[in-house]
C-alpha atoms as a PDB file:
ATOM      1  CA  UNK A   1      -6.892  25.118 180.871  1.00  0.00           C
ATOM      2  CA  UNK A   2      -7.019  28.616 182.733  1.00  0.00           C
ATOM      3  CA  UNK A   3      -6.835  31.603 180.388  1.00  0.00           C
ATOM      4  CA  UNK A   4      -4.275  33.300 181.457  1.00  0.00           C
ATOM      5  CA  UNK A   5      -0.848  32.414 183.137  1.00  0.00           C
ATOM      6  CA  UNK A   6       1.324  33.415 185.348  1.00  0.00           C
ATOM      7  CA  UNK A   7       4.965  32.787 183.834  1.00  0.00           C
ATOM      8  CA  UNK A   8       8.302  32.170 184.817  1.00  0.00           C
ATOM      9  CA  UNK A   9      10.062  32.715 181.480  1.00  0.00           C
ATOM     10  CA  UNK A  10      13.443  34.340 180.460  1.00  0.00           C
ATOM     11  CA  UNK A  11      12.927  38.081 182.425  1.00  0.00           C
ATOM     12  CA  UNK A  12      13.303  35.242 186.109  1.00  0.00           C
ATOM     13  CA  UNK A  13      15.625  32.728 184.255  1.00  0.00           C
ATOM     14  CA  UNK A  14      17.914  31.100 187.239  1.00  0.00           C
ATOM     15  CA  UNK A  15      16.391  33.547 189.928  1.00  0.00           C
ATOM     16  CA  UNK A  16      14.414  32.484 192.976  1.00  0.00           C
ATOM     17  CA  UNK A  17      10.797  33.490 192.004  1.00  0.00           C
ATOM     18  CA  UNK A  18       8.926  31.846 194.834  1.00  0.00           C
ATOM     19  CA  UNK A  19       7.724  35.150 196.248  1.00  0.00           C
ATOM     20  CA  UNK A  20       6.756  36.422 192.644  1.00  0.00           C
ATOM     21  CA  UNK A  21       4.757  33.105 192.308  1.00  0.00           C
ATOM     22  CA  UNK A  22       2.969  33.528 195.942  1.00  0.00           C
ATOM     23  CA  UNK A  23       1.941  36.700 194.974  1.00  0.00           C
ATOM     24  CA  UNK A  24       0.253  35.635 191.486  1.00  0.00           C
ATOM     25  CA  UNK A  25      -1.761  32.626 193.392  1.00  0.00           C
ATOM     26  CA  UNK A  26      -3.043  35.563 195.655  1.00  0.00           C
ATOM     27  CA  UNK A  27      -3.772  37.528 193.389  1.00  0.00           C
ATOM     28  CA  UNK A  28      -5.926  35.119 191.625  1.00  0.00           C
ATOM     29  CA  UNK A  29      -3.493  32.848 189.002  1.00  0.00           C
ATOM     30  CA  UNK A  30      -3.900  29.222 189.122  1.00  0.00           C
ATOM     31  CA  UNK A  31      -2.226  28.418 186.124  1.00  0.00           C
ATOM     32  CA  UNK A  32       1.490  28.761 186.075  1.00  0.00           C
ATOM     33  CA  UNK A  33       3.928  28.165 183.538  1.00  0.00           C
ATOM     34  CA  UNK A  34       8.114  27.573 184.102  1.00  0.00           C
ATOM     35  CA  UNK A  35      10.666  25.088 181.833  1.00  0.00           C
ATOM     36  CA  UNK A  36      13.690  23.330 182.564  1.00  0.00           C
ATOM     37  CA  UNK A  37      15.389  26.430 180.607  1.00  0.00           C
ATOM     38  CA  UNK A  38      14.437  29.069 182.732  1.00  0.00           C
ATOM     39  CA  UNK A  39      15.902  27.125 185.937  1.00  0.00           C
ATOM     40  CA  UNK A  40      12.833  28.225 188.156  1.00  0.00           C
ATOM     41  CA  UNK A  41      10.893  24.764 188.573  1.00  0.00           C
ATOM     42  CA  UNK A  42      12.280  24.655 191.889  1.00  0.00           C
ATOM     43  CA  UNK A  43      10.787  28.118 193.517  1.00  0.00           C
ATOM     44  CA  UNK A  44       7.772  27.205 191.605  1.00  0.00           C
ATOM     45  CA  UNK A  45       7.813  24.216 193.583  1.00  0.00           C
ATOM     46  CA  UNK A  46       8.463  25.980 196.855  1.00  0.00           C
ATOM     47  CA  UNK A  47       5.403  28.194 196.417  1.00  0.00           C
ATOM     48  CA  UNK A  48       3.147  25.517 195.571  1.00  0.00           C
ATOM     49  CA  UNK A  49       4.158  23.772 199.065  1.00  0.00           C
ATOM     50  CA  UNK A  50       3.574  27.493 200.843  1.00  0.00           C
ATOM     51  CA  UNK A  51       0.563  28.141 198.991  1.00  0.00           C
ATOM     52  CA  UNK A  52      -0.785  25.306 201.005  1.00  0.00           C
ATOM     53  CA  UNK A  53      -3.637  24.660 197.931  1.00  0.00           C
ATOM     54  CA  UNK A  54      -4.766  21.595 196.810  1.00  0.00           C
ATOM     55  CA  UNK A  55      -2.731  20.178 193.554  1.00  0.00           C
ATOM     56  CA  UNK A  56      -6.203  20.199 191.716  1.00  0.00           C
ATOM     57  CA  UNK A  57      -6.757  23.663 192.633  1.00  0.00           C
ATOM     58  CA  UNK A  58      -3.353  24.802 190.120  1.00  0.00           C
ATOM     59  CA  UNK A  59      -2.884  23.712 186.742  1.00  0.00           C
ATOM     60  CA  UNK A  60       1.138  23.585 186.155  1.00  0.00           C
ATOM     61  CA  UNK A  61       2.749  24.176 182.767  1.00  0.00           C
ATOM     62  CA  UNK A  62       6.367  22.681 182.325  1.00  0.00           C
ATOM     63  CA  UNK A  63       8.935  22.103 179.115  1.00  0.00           C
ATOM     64  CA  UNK A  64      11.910  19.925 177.943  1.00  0.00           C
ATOM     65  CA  UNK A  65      13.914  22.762 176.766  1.00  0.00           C
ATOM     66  CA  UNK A  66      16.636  19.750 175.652  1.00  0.00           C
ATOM     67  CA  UNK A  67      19.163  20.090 178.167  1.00  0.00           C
ATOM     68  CA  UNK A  68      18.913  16.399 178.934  1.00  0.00           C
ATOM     69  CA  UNK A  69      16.971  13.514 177.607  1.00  0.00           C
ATOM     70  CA  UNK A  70      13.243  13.715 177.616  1.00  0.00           C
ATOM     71  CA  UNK A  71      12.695  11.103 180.674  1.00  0.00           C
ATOM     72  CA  UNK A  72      15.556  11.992 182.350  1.00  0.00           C
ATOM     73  CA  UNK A  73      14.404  16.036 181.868  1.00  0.00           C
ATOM     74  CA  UNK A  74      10.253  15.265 183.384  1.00  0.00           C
ATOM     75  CA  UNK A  75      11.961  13.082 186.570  1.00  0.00           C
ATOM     76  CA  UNK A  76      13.726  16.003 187.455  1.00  0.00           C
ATOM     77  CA  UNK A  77      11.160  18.617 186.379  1.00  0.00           C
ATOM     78  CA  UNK A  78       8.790  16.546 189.060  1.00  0.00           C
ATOM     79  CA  UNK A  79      11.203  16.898 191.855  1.00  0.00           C
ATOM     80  CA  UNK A  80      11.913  20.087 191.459  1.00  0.00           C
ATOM     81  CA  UNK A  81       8.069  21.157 191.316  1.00  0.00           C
ATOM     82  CA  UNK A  82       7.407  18.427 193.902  1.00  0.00           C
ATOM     83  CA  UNK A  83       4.216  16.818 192.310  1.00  0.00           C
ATOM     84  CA  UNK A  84       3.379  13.638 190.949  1.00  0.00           C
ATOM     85  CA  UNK A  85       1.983  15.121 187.725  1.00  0.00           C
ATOM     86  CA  UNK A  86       1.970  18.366 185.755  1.00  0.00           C
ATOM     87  CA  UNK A  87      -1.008  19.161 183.678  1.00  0.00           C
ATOM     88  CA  UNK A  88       1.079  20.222 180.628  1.00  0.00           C
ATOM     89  CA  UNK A  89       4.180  19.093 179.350  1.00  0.00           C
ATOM     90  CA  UNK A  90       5.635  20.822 176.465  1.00  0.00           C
ATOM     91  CA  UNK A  91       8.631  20.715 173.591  1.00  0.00           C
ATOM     92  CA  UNK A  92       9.931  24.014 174.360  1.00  0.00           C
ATOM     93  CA  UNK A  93      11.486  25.161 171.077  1.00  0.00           C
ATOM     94  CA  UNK A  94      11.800  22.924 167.876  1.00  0.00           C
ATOM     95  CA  UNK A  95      15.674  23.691 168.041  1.00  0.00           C
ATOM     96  CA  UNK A  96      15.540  20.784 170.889  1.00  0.00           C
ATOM     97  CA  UNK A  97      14.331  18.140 168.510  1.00  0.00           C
ATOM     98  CA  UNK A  98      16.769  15.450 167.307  1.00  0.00           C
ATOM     99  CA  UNK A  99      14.333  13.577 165.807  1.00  0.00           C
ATOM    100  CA  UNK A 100      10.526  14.567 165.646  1.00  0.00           C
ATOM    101  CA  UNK A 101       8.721  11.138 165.486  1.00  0.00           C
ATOM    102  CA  UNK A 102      10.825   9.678 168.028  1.00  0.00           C
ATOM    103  CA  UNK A 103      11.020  12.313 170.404  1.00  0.00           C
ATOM    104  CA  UNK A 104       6.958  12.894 170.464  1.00  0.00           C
ATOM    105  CA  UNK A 105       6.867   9.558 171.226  1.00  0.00           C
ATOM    106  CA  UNK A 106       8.643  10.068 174.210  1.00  0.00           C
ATOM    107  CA  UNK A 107       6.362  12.614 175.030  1.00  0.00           C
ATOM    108  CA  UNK A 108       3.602  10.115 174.283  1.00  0.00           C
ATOM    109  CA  UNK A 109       4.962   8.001 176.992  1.00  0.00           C
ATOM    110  CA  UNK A 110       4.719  10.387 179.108  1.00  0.00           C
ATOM    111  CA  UNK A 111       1.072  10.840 178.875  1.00  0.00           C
ATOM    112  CA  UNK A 112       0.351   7.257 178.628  1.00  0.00           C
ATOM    113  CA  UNK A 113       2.375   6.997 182.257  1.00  0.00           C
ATOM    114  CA  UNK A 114       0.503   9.454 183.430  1.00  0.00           C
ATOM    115  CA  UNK A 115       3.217  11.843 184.238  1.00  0.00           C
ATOM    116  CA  UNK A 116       1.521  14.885 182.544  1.00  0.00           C
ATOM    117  CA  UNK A 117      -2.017  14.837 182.023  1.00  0.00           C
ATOM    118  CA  UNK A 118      -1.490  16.434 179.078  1.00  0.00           C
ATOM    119  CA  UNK A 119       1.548  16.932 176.082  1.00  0.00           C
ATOM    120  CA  UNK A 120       2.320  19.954 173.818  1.00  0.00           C
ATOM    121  CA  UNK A 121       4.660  21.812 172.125  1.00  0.00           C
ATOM    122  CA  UNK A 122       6.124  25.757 171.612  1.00  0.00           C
ATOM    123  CA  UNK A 123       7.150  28.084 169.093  1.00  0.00           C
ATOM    124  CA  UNK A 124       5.902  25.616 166.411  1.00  0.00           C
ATOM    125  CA  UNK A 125       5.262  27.457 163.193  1.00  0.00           C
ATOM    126  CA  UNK A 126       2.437  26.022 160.698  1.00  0.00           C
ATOM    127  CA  UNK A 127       4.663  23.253 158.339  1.00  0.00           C
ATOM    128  CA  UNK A 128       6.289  21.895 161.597  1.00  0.00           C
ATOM    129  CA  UNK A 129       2.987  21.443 163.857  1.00  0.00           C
ATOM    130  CA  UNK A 130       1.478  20.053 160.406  1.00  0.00           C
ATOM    131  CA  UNK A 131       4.069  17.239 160.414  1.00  0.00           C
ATOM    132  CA  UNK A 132       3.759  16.687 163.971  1.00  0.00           C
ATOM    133  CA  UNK A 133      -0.164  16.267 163.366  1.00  0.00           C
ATOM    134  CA  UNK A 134       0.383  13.592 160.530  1.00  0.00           C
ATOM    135  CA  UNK A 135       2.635  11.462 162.933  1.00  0.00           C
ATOM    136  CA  UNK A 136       1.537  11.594 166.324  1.00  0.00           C
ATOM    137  CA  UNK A 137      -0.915   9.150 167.637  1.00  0.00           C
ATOM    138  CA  UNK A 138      -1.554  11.402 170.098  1.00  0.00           C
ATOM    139  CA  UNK A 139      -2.344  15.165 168.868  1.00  0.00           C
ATOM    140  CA  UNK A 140      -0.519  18.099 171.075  1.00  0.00           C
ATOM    141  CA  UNK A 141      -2.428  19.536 173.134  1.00  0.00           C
ATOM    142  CA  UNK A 142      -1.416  23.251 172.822  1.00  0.00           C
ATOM    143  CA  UNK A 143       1.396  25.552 170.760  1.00  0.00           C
ATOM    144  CA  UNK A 144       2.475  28.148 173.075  1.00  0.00           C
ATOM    145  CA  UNK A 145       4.396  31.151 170.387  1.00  0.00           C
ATOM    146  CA  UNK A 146       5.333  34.625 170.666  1.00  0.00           C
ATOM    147  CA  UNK A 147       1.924  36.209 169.631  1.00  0.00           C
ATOM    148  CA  UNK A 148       0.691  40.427 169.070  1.00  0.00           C
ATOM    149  CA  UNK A 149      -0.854  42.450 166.153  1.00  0.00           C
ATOM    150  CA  UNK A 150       2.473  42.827 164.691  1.00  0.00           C
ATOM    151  CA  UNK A 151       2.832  39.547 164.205  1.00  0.00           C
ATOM    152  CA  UNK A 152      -1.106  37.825 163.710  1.00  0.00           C
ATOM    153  CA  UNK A 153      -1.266  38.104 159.879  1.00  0.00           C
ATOM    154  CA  UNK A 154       2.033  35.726 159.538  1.00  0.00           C
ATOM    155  CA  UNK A 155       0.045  33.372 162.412  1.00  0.00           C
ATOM    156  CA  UNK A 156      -3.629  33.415 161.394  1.00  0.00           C
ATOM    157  CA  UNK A 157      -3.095  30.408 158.792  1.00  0.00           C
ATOM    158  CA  UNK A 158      -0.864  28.764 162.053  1.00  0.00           C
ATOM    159  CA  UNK A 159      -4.100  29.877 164.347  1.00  0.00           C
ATOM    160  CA  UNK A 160      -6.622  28.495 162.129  1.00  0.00           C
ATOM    161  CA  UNK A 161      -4.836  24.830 161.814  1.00  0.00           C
ATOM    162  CA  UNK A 162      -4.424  24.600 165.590  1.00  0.00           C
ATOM    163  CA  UNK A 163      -8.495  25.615 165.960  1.00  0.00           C
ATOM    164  CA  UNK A 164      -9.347  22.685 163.569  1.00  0.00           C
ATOM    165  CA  UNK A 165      -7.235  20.369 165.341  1.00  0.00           C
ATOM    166  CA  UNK A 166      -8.362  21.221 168.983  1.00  0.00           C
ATOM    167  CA  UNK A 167      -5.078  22.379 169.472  1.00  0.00           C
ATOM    168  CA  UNK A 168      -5.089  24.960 172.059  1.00  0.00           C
ATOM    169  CA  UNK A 169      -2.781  28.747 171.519  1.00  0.00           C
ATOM    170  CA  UNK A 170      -0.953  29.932 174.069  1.00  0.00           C
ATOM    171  CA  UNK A 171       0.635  33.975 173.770  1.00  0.00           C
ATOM    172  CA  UNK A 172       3.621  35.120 174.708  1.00  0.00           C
ATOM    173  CA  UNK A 173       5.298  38.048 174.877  1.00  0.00           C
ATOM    174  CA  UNK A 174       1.929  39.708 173.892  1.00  0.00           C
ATOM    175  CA  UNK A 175       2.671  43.027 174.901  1.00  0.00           C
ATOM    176  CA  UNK A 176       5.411  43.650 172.578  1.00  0.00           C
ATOM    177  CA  UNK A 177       3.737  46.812 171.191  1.00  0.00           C
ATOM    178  CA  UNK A 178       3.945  48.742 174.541  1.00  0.00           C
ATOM    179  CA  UNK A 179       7.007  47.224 175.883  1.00  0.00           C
ATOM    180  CA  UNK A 180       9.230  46.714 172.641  1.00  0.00           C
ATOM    181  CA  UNK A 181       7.886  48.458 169.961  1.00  0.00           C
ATOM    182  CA  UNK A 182       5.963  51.696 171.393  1.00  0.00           C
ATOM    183  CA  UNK A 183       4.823  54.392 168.910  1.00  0.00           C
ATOM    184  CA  UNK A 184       3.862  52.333 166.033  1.00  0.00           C
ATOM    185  CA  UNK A 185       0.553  51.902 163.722  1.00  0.00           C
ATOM    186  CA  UNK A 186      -1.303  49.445 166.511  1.00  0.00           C
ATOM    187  CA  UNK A 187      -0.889  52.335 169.421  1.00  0.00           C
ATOM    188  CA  UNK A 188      -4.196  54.300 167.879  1.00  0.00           C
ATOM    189  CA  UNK A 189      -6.672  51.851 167.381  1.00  0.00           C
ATOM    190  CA  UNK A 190      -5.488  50.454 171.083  1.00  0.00           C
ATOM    191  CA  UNK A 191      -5.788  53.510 172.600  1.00  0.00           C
ATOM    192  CA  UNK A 192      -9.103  54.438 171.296  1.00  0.00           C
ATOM    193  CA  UNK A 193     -10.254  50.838 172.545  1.00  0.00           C
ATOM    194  CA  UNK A 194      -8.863  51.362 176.096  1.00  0.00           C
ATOM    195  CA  UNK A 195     -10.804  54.957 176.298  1.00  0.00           C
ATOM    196  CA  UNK A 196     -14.162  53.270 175.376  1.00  0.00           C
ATOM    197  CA  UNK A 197     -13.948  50.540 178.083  1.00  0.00           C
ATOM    198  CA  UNK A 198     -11.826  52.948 180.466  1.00  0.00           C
ATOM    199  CA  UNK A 199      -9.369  50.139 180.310  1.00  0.00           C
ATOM    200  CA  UNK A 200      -5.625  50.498 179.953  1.00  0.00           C
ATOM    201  CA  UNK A 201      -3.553  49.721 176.926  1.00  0.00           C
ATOM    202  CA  UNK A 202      -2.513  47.060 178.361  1.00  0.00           C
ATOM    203  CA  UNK A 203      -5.929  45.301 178.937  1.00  0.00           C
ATOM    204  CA  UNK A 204      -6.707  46.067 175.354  1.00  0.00           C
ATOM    205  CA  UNK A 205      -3.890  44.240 174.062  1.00  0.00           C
ATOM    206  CA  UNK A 206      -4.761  41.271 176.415  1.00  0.00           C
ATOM    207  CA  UNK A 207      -8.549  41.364 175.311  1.00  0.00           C
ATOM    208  CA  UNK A 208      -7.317  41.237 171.533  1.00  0.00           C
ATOM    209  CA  UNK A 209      -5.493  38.040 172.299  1.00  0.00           C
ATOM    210  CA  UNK A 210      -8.306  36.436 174.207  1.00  0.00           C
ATOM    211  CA  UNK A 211     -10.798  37.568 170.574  1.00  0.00           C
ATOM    212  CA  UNK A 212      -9.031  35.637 168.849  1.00  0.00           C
ATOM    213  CA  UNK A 213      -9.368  32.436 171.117  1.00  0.00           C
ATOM    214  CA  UNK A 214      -5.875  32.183 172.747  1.00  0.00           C
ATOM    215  CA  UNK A 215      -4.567  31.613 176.366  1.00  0.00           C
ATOM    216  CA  UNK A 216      -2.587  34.727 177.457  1.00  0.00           C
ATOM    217  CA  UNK A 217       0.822  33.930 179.131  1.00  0.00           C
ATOM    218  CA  UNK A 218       2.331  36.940 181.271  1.00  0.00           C
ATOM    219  CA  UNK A 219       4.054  37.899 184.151  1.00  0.00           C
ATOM    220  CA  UNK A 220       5.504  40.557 186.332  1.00  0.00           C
ATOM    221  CA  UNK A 221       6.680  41.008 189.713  1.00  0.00           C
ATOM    222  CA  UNK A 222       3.751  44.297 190.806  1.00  0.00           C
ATOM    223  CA  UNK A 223       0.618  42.946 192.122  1.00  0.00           C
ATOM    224  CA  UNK A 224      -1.220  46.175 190.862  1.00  0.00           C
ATOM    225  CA  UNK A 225      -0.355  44.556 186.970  1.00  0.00           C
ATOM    226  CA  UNK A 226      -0.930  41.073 188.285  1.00  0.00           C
ATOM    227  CA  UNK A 227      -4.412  42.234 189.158  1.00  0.00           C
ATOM    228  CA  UNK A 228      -4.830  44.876 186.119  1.00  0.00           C
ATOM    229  CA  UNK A 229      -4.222  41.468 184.124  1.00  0.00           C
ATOM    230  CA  UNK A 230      -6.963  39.646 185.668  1.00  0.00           C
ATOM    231  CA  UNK A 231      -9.587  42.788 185.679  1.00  0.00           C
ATOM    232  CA  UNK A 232      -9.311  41.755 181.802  1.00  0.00           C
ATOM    233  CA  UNK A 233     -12.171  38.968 182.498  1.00  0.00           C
ATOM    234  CA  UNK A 234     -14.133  41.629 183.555  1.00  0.00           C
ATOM    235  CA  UNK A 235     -13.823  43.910 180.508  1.00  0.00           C
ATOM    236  CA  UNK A 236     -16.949  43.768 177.889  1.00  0.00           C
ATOM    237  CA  UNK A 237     -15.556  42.496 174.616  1.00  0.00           C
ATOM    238  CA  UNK A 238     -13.979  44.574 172.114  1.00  0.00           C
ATOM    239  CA  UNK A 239     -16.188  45.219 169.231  1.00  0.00           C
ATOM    240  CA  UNK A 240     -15.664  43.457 165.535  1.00  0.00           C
ATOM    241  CA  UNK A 241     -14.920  46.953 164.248  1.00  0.00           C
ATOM    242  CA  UNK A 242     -12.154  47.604 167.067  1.00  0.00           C
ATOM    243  CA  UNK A 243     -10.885  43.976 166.894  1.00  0.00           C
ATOM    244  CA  UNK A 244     -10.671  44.566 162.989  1.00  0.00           C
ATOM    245  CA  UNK A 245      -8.500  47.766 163.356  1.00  0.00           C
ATOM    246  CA  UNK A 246      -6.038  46.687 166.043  1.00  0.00           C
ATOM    247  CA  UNK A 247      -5.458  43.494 163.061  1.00  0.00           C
ATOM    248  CA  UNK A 248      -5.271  46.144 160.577  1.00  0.00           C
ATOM    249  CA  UNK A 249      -2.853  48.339 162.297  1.00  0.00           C
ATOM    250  CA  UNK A 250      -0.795  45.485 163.412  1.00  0.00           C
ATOM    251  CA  UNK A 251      -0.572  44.221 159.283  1.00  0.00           C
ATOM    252  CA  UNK A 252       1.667  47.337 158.942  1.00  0.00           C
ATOM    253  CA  UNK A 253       4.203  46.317 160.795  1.00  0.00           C
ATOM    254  CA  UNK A 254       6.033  47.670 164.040  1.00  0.00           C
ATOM    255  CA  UNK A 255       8.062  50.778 164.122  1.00  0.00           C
ATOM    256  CA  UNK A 256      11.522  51.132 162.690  1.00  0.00           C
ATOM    257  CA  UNK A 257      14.194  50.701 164.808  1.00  0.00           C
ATOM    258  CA  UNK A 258      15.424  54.160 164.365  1.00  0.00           C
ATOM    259  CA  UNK A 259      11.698  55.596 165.610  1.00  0.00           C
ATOM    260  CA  UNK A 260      11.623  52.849 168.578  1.00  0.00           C
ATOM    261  CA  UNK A 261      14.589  54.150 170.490  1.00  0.00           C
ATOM    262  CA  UNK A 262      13.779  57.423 169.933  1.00  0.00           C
ATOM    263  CA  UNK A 263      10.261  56.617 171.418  1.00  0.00           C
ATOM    264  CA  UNK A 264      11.853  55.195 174.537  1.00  0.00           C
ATOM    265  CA  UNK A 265      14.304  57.558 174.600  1.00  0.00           C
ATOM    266  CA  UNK A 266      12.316  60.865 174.676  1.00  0.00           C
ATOM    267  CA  UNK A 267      10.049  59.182 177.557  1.00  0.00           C
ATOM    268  CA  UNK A 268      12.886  60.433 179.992  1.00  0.00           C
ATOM    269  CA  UNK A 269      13.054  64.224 179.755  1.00  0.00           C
ATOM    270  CA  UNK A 270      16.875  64.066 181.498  1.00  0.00           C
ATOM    271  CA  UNK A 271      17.616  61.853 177.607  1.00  0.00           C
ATOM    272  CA  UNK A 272      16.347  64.769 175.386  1.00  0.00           C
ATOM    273  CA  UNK A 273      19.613  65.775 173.706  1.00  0.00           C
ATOM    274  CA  UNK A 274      20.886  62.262 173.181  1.00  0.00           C
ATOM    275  CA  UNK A 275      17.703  61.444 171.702  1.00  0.00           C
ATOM    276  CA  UNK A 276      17.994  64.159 168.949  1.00  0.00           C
ATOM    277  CA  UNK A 277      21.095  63.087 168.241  1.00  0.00           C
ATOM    278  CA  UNK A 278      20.031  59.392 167.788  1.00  0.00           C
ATOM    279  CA  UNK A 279      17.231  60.648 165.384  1.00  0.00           C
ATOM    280  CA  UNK A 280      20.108  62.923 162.913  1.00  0.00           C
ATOM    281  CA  UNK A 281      21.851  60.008 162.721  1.00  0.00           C
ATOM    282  CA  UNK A 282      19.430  57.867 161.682  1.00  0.00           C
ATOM    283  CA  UNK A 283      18.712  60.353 159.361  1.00  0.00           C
ATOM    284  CA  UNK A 284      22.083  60.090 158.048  1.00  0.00           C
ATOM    285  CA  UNK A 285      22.128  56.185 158.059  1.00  0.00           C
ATOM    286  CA  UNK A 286      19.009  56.479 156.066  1.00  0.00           C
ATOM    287  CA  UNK A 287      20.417  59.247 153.574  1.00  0.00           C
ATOM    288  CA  UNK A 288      23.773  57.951 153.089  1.00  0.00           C
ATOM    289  CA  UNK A 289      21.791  54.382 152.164  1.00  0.00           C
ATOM    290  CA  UNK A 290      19.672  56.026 149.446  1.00  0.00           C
ATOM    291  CA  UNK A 291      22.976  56.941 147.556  1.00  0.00           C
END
């Protein structure tokens, strides 16, 4: 499996992405990762055809996101993608799942068929992938989850499982702590990092997730991130010491609500005065809640 992605997720859900997804495979992605959820399988499929690459040179990600029944949902994932076989097939979210056993077995069928070389799953957490483990015959092959320091210390026991299992991670949503929750305890350690390796923030985060063994799912529609992304391969490894502080920072916890907006909202100059008035009344929220 390549170790990084170029995804399709929510931000594209029922757009045409087909440009978006030319422009990753030129920029150097060959894995590439849609559902039946986000409604995208289709311009995946077109830019597959354009790309005018081999099938063996891509490795294609798809889910049953359980808006129909699981063969009914990998038939029309096919079509839509226009190949014969995806690489990786996975349960999309556990909230799909009527029944575990017999569902996975579904998904075992699959396999066996040979309609995805391999079968997975997403946004397990530790007891459910634990269950899954004791009644499949045949072991998922990744658990793709939302994944950043602010969230690692309530996943390491989840990371750990899937490593003794040979099941691979895949991250999400990994840059939460630039693009959700800026300002907070993991910016420091980051930013010292990224001035080290004369790297971006954003290429430290990425080379966190890839030091603790996990495939990095991402996206965007700029080819200069597309290729800042990749440059990440490039990048000497963060140290134990700076790997060990980013994990420390991120065991705080993000920022408050109150000092997130007022992060994003003192980044535009032309927002100063509503920004001080967010932060009194969070000040007053707070005070009137100590009472």
């Amino acid at each position: 499996m390549p170790v990084i992605a170029f995804g399709t997720g929510s931000k594209w859900k029922g757009q045409d992405v087909t440009d978006y997804v030319i422009q990753a495979i030129e920029t150097g992605f060959s894995h590439l990762d849609t559902a039946q959820w986000y409604q995208t399988e289709d311009s995946v499929g077109r830019a597959i055809r354009d790309s005018a690459l081999d099938r063996s040179d891509l490795y294609i990600t798809t889910k049953w996101s359980g808006l129909t029944s699981i063969p009914a949902a990998i038939e029309h994932s096919l079509n839509q993608l226009g190949v014969k076989q995806v690489d990786l097939y996975l349960i999309h979210n556990p909230m799909a799942i009527k029944d575990l056993e017999t569902d996975w077995q579904e998904f075992e069928k699959i396999q066996e068929t040979g309609l995805s070389k391999s079968i997975g799953v997403s946004n397990f957490d530790l007891p459910l992938l634990q269950k899954l483990v004791k009644i499949a015959k045949v072991k998922p092959a990744a658990n793709q989850i939302l994944f950043h320091p602010y969230n690692y210390a309530q996943n390491k026991g989840l990371l750990e499982f899937s490593a003794k299992h040979g099941i691979v991670t895949e991250a999400y949503s990994s840059l939460q702590p630039i693009t959700k929750y800026p300002g907070g305890p993991v910016d420091k350690p980051v930013e010292a990092a990224a001035q080290r390796l004369k790297a971006t923030p954003t290429q430290v985060l990425l080379a966190w997730v890839r030091s603790k063994g996990v495939v990095i799912v991402t996206t965007s529609s700029t080819k200069a991130h597309l290729q800042e992304y990749l440059a990440v391969a490039d990048l000497p490894d963060l140290t134990e010491e700076e790997i060990a502080a980013i994990d420390e920072a991120g065991a705080k916890g993000p920022p408050t609500l109150c000092s997130t907006v007022k992060n994003n909202l003192y980044r535009n100059r032309y927002i100063f005065v509503p920004g001080m008035l967010f932060q009194l009344a969070c000040f007053v929220f707070v005070l009137m809640r100590s009472q």
